[in-house]
Protein backbone atom coordinates (compact mmCIF):
# COMPACT_ATOMS: atom_id res chain seq x y z
CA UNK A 1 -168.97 125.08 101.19
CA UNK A 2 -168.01 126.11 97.77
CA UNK A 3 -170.67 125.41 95.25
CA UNK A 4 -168.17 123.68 92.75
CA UNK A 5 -167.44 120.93 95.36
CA UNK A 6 -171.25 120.40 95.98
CA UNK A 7 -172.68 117.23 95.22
CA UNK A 8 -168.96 115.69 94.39
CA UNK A 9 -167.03 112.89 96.68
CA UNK A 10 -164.07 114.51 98.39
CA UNK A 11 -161.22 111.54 98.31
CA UNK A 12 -159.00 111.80 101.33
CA UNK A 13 -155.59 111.21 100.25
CA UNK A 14 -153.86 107.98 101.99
CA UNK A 15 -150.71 107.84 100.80
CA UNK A 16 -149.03 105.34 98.78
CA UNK A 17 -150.00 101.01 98.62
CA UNK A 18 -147.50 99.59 100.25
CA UNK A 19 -147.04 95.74 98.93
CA UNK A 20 -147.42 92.93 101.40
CA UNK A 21 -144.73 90.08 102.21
CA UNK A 22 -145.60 87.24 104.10
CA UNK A 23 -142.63 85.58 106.30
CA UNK A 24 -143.18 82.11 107.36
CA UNK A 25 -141.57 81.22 110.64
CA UNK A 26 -142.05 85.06 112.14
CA UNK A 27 -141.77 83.11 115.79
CA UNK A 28 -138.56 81.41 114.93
CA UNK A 29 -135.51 82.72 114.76
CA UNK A 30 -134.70 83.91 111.09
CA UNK A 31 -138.09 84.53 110.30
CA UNK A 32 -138.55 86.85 113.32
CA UNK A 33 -135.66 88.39 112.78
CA UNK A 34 -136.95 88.92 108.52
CA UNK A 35 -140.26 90.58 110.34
CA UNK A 36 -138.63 92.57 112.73
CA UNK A 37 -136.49 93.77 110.36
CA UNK A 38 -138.93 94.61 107.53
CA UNK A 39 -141.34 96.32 110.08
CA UNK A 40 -138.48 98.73 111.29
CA UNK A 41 -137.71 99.78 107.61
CA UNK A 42 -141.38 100.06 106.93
CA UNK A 43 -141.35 99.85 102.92
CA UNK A 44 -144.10 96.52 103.54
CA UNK A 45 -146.60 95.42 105.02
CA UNK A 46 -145.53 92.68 106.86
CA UNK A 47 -147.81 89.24 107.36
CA UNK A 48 -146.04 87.71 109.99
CA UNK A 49 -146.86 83.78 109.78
CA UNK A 50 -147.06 82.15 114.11
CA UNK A 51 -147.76 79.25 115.61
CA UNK A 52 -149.72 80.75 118.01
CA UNK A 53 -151.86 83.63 118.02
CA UNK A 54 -151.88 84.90 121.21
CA UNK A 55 -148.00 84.15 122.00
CA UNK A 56 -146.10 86.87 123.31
CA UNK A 57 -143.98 86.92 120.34
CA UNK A 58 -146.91 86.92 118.07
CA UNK A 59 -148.79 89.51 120.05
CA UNK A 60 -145.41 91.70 120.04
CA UNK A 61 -145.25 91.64 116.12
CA UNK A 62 -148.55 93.08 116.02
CA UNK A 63 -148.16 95.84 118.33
CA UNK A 64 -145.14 96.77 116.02
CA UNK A 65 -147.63 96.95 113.04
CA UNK A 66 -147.59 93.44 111.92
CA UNK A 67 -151.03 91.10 110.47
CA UNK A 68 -150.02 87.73 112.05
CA UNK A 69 -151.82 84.33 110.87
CA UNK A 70 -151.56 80.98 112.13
CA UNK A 71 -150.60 77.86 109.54
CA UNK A 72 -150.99 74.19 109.35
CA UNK A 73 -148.30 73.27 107.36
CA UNK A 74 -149.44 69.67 106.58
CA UNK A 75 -152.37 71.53 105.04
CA UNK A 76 -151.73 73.12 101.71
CA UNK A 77 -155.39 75.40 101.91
CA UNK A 78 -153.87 77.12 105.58
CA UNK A 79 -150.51 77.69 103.57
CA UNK A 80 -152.17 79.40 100.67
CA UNK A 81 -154.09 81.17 103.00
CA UNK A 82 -151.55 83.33 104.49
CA UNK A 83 -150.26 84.27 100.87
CA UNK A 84 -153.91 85.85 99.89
CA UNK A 85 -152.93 88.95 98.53
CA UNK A 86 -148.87 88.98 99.26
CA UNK A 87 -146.37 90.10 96.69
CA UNK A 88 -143.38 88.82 98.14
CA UNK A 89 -142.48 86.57 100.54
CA UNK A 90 -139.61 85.55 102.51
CA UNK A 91 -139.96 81.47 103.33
CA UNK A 92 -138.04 79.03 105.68
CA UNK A 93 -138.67 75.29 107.05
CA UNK A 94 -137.49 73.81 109.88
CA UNK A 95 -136.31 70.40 110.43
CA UNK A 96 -137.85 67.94 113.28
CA UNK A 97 -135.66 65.62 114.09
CA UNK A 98 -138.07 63.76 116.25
CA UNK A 99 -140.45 62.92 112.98
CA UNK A 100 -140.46 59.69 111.73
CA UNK A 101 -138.66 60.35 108.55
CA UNK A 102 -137.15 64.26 109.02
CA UNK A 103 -136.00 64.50 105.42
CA UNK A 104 -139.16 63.96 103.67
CA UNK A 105 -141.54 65.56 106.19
CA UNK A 106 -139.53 69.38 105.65
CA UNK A 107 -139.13 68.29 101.99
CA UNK A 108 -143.02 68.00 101.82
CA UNK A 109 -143.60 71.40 103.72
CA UNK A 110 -141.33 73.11 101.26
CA UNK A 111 -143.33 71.82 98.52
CA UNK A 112 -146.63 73.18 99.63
CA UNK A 113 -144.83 76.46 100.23
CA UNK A 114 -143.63 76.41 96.66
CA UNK A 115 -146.75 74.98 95.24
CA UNK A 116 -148.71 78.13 97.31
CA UNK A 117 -145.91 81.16 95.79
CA UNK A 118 -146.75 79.75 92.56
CA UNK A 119 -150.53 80.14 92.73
CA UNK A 120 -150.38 83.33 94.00
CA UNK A 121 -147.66 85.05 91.62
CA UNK A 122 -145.30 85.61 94.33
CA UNK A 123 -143.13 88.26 92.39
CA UNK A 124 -139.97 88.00 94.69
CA UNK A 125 -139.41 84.98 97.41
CA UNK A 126 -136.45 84.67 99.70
CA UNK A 127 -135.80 81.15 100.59
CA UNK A 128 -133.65 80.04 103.28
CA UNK A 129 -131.64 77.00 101.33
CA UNK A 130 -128.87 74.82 101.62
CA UNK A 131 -126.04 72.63 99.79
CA UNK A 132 -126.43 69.08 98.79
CA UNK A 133 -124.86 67.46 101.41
CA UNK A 134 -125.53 63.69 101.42
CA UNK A 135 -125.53 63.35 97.31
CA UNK A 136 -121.89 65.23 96.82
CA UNK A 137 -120.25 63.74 99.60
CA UNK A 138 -122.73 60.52 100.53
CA UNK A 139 -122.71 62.21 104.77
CA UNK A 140 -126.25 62.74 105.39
CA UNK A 141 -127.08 66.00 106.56
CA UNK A 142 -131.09 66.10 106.66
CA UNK A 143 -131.52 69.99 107.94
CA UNK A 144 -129.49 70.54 105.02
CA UNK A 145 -130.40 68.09 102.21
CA UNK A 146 -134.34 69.08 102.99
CA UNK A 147 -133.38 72.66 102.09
CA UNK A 148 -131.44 71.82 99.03
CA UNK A 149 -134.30 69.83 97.67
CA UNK A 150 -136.70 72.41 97.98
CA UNK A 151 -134.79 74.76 96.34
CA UNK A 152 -134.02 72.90 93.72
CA UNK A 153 -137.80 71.81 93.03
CA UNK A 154 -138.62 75.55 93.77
CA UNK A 155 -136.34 76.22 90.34
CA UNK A 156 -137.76 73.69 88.70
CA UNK A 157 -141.05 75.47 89.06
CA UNK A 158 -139.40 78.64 88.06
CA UNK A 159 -140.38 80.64 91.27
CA UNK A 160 -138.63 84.26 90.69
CA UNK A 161 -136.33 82.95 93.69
CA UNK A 162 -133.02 84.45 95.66
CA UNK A 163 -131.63 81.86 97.89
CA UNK A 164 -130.15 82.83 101.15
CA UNK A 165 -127.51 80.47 102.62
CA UNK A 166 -126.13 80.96 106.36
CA UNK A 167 -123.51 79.93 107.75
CA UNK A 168 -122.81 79.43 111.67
CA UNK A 169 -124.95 81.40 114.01
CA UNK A 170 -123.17 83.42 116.48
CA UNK A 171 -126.49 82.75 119.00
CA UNK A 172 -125.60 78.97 118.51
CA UNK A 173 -122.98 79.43 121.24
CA UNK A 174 -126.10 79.70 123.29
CA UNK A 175 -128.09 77.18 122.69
CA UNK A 176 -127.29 74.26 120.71
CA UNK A 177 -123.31 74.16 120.60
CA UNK A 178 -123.25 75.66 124.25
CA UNK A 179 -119.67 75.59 125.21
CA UNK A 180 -119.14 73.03 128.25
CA UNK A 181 -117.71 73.85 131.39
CA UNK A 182 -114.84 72.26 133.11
CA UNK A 183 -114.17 73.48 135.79
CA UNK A 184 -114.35 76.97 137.62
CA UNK A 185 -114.56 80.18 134.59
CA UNK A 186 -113.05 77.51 132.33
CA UNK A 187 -115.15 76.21 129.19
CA UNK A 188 -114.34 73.94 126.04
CA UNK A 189 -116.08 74.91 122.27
CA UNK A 190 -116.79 71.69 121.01
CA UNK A 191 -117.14 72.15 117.57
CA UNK A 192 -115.53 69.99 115.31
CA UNK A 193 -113.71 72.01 112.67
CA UNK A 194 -110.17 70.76 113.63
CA UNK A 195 -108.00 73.85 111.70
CA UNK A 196 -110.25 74.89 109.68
CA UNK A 197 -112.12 78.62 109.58
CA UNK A 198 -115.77 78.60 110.13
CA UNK A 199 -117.99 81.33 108.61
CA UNK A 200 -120.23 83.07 110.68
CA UNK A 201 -122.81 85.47 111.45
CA UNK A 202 -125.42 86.85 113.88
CA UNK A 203 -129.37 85.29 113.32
CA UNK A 204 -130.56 89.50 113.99
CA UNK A 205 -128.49 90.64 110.98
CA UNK A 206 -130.35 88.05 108.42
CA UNK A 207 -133.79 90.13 108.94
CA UNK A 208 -131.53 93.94 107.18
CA UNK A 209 -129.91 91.73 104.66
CA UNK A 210 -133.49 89.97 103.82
CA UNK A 211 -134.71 93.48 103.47
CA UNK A 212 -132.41 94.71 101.13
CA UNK A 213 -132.86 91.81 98.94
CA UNK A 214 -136.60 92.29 98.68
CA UNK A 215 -136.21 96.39 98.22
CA UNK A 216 -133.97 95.37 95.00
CA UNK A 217 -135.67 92.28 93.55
CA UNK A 218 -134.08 92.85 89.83
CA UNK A 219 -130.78 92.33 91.32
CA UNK A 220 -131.33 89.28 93.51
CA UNK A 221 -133.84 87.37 91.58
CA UNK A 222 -132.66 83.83 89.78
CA UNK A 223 -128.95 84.56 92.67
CA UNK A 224 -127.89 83.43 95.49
CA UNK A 225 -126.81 85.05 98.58
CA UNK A 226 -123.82 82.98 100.58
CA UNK A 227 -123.46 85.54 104.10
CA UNK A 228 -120.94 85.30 106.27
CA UNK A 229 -119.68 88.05 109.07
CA UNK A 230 -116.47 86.83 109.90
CA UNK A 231 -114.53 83.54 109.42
CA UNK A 232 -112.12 81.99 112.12
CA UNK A 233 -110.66 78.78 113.38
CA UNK A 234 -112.46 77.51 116.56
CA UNK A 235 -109.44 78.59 118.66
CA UNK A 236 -109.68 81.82 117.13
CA UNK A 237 -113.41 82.27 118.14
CA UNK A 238 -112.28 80.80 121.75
CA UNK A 239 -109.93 83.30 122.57
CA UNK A 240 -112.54 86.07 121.85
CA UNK A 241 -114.60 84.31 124.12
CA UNK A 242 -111.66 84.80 126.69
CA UNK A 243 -110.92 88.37 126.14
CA UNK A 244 -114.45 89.80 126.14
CA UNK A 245 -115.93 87.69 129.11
CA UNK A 246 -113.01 87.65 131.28
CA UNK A 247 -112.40 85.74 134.32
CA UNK A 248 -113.62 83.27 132.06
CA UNK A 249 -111.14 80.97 129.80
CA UNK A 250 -112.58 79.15 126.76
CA UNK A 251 -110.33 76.67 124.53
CA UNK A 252 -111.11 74.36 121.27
CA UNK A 253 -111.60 70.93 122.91
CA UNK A 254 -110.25 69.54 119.59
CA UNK A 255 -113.04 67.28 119.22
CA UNK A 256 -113.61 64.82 116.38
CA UNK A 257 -116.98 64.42 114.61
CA UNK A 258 -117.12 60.84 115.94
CA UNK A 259 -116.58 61.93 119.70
CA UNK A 260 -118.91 65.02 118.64
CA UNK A 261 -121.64 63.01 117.37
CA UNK A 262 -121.47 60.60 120.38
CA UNK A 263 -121.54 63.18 123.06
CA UNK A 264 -124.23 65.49 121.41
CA UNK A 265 -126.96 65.96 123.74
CA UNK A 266 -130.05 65.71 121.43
CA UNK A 267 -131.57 64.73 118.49
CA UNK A 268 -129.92 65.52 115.17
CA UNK A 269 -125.76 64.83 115.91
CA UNK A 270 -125.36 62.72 113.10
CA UNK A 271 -126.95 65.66 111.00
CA UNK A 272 -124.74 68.29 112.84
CA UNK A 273 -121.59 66.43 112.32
CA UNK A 274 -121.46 65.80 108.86
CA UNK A 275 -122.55 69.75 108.58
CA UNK A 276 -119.59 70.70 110.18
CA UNK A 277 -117.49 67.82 108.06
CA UNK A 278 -118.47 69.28 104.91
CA UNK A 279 -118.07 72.97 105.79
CA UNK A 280 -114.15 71.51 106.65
CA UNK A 281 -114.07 70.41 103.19
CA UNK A 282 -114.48 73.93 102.08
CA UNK A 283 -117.11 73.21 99.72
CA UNK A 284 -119.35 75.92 101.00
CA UNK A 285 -118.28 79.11 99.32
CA UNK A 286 -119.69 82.31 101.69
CA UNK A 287 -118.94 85.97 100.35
CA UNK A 288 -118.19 88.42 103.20
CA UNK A 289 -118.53 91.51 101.01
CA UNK A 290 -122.04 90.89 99.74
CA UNK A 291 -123.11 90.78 103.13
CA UNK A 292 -120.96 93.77 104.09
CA UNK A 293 -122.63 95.62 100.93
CA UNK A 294 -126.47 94.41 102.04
CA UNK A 295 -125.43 95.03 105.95
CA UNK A 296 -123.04 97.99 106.19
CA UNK A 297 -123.71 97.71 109.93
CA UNK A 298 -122.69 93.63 109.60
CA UNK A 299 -120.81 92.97 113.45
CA UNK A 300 -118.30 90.91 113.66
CA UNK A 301 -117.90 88.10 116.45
CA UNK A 302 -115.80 90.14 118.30
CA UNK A 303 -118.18 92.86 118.57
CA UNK A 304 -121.47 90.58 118.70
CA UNK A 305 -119.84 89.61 122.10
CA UNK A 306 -118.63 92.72 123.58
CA UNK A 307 -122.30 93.97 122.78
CA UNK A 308 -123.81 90.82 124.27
CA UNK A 309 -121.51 90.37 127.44
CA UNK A 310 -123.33 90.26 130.06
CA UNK A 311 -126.17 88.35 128.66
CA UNK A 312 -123.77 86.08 126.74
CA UNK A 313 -122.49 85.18 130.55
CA UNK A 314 -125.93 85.20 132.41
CA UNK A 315 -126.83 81.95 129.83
CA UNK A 316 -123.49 80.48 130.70
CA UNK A 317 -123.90 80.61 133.90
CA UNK A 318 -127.29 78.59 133.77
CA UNK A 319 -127.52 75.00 134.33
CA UNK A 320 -126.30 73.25 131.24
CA UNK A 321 -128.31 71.37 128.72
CA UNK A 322 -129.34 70.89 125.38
CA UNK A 323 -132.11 73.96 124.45
């Protein structure tokens, strides 16, 4: 050994600190696809906030390279737990409409997020938001309206804050607005938008557009981001349906929001209608070529379902019902 190292510590180099950014919701759709997204680009550690622990999901996130943690989110201490040491964070709340008052009990988990940022300096945070629904146009939309009161009591704190609003989720077709069949191959959208374009996007391209956000925080903080991948009427988005999945015919059932509201299976119609009654009112203003710039690889519908055929088709093909 030589004599001038003798007696002297020999640091081992370990390469740069990489700053940590805790998503809430990492087992839910945007939030998983914010992880998924940030682990593959690998500027962050990633602290990927579950339900549960040992869920598939969960377990898959950490094999990836992931921390996970488990919340209570009616318990401000858990919530401020899984910022410990975070720099960033990207931060989402969902909406049950089985609660006895769904408004106020997302309203309140948004709060205790906020609250939590704010003690722990949170430098950047990405918050899923909304428009005021119910107080600019008196239709209450409560998955919406919770989200819009957040945000606005999150800039009221003055959280260094980028708000992210979506538009229509392709996967939606899947799952909660699951076109109807009618008869053999045949199927009916019913969406209420009557002639007007809908904005859309896929839920996997929110986790690269998150990403790019957080990798230039001096652009995005104190902005919003409005996405949207493509924008059609629901005629438009029926007869792509039709050409990718062929022998199978879709059409626009030409529904109203009453008739929607009274045949939606579930919990929530009310909510969903006047969503889709104010998007027809054009007050939501998306910007295609942001999310172009943040997503160069951005899909459109058409391709989302040529890509997706045959799974897009399996899920048709199961027994309908609400998911």
């Amino acid at each position: 050994m030589n004599d001038n190292l003798r007696g002297h510590p020999v640091t081992k180099f370990t390469g740069p600190i990489m700053d940590t950014v805790t998503v809430f919701g990492a087992d839910a759709e945007e939030g998983h696809s914010v992880a998924v997204a940030l682990l593959q680009d690998g500027t962050f550690k990633v602290r990927a906030v579950v339900q549960e622990l040992g869920s598939p999901l969960a377990q898959r996130l950490q094999v990836s390279g992931a921390e996970t943690v488990s919340v209570e989110f009616n318990n401000s201490t858990s919530i401020q737990e899984a910022l410990k040491g975070a720099v960033k964070c990207f931060a989402v709340t969902s909406t049950d409409f089985t609660a006895a008052d769904p408004l106020q009990c997302e309203i309140q988990q948004g709060y205790k997020m906020a609250d939590a940022c704010k003690q722990h300096n949170i430098n950047h945070l990405v918050f899923r938001g909304s428009h005021h629904v119910h107080r600019r146009y008196g239709l209450p939309a409560r998955h919406m309206d919770a989200k819009a009161c957040i945000n606005d009591y999150m800039n009221e704190i003055g959280l260094p804050k980028t708000e992210l609003i979506a538009p229509f989720y392709y996967e939606h077709l899947l799952t909660s607005f699951k076109p109807a069949q009618t008869g053999i191959d045949c199927y009916k959208i019913a969406i209420p938008m009557g002639e007007t374009a809908m904005d859309s996007i896929s839920i996997k391209q929110v986790g690269p557009i998150v990403t790019a956000i957080l990798k230039h925080s001096h652009n995005w903080i104190r902005k919003s981001c409005l996405l949207s991948a493509d924008k059609m009427r629901i005629d438009e988005y029926a007869a792509i349906l039709t050409k990718h999945l062929h022998p199978k015919q879709f059409k626009d059932s030409r529904i109203s929001v009453k008739t929607f509201v009274a045949d939606y299976k579930g919990p929530g119609g009310q909510d969903f209608g006047n969503m889709f009654e104010f998007w027809k009112k054009g007050a939501q203003k998306m910007n295609g070529a942001i999310t172009s710039s943040l997503c160069p690889e951005i899909q459109s519908f058409s391709e989302w379902v040529s890509e997706n055929r045959e799974f897009i088709i399996s899920t048709l093909e199961k027994e309908s019902g609400a998911s």
